[in-house]
Protein backbone atom coordinates (compact mmCIF):
# COMPACT_ATOMS: atom_id res chain seq x y z
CA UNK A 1 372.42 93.20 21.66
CA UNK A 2 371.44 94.91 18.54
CA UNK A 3 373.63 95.66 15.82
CA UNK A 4 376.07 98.97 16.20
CA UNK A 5 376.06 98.51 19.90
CA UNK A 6 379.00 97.40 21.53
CA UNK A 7 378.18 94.78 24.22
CA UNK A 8 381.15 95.72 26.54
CA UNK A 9 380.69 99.03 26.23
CA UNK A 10 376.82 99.05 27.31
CA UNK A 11 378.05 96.83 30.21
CA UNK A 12 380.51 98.76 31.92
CA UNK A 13 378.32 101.91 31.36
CA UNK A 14 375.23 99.76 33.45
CA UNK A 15 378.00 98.45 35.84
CA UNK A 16 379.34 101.90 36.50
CA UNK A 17 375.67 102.95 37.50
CA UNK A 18 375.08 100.18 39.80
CA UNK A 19 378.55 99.26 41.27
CA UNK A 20 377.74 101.38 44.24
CA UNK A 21 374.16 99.85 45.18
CA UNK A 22 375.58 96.49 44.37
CA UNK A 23 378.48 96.82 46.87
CA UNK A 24 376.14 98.46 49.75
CA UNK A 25 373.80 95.53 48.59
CA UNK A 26 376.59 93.37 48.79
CA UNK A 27 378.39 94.81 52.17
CA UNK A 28 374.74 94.71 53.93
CA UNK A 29 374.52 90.75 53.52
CA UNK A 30 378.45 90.14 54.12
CA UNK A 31 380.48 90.52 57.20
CA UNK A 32 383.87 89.65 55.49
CA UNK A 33 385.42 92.09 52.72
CA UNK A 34 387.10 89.77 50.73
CA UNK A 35 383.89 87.94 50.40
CA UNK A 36 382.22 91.31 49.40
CA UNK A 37 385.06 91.63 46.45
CA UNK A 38 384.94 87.87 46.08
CA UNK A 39 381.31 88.47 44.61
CA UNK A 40 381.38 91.24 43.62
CA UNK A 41 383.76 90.06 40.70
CA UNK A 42 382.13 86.69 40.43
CA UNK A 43 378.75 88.40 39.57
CA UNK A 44 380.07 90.75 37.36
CA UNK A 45 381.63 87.24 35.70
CA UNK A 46 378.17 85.72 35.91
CA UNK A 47 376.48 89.17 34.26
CA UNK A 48 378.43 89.70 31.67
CA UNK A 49 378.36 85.43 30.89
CA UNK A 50 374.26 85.66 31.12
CA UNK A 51 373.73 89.74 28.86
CA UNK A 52 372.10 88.37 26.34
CA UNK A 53 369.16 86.98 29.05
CA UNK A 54 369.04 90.37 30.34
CA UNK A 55 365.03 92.00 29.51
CA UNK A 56 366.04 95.02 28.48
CA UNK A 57 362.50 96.32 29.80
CA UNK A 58 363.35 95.90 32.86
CA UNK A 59 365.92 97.41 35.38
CA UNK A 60 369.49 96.45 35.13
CA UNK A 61 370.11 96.92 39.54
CA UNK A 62 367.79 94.48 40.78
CA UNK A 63 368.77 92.07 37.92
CA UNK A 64 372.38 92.88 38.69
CA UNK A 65 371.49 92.12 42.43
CA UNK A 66 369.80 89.61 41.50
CA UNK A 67 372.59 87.46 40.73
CA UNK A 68 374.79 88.85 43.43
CA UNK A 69 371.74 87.34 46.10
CA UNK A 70 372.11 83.82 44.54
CA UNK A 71 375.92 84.14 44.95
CA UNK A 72 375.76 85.01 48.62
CA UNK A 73 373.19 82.17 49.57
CA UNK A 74 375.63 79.96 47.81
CA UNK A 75 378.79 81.67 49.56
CA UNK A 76 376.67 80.93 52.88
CA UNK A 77 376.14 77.26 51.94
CA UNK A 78 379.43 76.21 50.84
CA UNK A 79 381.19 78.31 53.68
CA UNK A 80 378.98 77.51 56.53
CA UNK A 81 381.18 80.07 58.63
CA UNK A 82 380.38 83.14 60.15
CA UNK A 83 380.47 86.14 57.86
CA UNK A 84 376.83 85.80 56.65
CA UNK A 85 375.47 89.14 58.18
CA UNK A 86 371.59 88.32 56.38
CA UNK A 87 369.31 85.58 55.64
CA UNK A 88 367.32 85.00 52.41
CA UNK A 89 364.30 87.49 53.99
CA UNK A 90 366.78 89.93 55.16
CA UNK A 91 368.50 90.29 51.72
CA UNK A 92 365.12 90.73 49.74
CA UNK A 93 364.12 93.49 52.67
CA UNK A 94 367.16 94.80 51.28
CA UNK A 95 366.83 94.35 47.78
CA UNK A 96 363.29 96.21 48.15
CA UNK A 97 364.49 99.42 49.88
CA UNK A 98 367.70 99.90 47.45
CA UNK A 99 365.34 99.20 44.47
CA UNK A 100 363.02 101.98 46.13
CA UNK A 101 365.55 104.26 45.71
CA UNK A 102 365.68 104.15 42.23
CA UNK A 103 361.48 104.37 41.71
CA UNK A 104 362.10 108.15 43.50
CA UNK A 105 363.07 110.83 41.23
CA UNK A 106 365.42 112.70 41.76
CA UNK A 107 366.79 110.29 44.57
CA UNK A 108 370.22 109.23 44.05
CA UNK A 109 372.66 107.36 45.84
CA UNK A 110 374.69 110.27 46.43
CA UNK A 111 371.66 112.06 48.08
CA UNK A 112 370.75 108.75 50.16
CA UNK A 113 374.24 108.42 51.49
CA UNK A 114 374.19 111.88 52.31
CA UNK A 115 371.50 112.15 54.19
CA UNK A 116 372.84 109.02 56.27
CA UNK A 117 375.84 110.40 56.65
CA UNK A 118 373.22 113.13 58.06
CA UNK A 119 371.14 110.94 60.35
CA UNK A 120 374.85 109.47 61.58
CA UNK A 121 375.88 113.11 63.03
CA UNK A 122 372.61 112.98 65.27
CA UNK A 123 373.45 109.96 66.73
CA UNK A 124 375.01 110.23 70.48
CA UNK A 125 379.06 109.95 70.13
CA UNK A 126 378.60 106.23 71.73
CA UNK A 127 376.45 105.14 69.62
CA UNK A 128 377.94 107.21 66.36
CA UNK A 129 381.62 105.25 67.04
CA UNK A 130 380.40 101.76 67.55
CA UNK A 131 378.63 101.56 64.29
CA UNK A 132 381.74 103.72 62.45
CA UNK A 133 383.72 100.83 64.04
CA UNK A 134 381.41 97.77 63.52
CA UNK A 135 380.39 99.12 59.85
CA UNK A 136 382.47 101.26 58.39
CA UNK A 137 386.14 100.12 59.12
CA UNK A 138 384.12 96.39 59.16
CA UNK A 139 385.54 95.15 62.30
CA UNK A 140 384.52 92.23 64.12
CA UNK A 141 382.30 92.50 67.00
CA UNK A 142 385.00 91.40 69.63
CA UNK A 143 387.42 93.73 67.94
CA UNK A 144 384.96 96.42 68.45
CA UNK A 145 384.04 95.29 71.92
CA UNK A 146 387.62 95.89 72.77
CA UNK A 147 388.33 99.40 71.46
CA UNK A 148 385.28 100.36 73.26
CA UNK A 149 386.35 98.71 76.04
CA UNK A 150 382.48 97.76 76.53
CA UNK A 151 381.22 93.81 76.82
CA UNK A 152 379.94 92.66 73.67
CA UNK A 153 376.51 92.46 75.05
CA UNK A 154 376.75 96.24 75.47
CA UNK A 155 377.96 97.01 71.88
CA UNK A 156 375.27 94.79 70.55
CA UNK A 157 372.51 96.68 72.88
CA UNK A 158 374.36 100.06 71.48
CA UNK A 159 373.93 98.88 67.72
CA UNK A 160 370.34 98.41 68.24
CA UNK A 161 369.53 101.49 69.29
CA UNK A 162 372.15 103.03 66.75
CA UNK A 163 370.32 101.16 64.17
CA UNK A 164 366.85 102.10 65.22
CA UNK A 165 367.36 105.45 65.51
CA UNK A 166 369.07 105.90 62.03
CA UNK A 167 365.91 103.86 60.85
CA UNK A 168 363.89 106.55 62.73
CA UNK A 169 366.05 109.28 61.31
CA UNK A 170 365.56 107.73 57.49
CA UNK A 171 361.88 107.16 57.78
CA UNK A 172 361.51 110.82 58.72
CA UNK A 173 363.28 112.00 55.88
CA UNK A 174 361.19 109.50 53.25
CA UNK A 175 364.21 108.03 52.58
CA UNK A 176 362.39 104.18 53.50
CA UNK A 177 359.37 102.74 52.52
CA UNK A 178 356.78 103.86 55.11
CA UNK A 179 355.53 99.94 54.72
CA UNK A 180 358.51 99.36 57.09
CA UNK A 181 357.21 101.91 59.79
């Protein structure tokens, strides 16, 4: 860092940008939320260790992420328990679409999230409360299974068409890359 800078200060302003991709990032490869905070914290550890290798002509998210995708290959590895929602070509699939979002202008988070949230109120109320369930309060698949009182073939039929139609929904507002059309 050059001189009259501080260090810790320019790191938690980069790490207040980026917290938010890095812990979709990080809750898109992870099925277990303790492992999500687990590595969360152990690559902010790891960033703020390795700030000086940081090419400051480049992006600080996907170099953030980076580091957070080599931590949960090695969290798969060493665990070798369920939990790992991704494999190595499913994290860089998402690694390209959240670093997408940042080559728009104008495209935020915020507005990504919003228009989600967006594509979420157009899905059928079925559909709409298994992936609230299964994603957003992060239960298990049996646990969601249950409250829907559905087999858990039939929740994992209703995610994929959940998830296809969102991906539908997204596409048709630009929010993906049209390569994945």
């Amino acid at each position: 860092m050059p001189s009259g800078h501080d260090p810790k200060a320019i790191f938690e302003i980069l790490v207040r940008e980026h917290e938010a991709m890095l812990t979709l990032y990080l809750r898109s490869a992870l099925d277990d939320a303790a492992a999500v905070d687990d590595i969360f914290q152990e690559t902010m550890l790891v960033a703020w260790r390795r700030l000086d290798d940081f090419d400051r002509s480049r992006p600080f998210g996907p170099w953030l992420r980076g580091i957070a995708h080599k931590l949960v290959l090695a969290h798969s590895r060493k665990s070798r328990r369920r939990g790992i929602v991704c494999n190595d070509t499913v994290l860089l699939r998402i690694e390209e679409q959240l670093a997408h979002i940042h080559e728009r202008a104008g495209d935020t988070l915020e507005e990504k999230t919003a228009e989600l949230a967006e594509c979420m109120r157009r899905l059928p109320h079925d559909q709409r409360r298994a992936v609230e369930l299964r994603y957003g309060a992060a239960q298990t698949p049996d646990q969601v299974a249950a409250a829907l009182d559905i087999s858990r073939e039939a929740l994992k039929k209703r995610l994929q068409r959940a998830r296809a139609q969102l991906l539908d929904c997204l596409r048709t507002k630009h929010v993906l890359l049209e390569a994945d059309a």
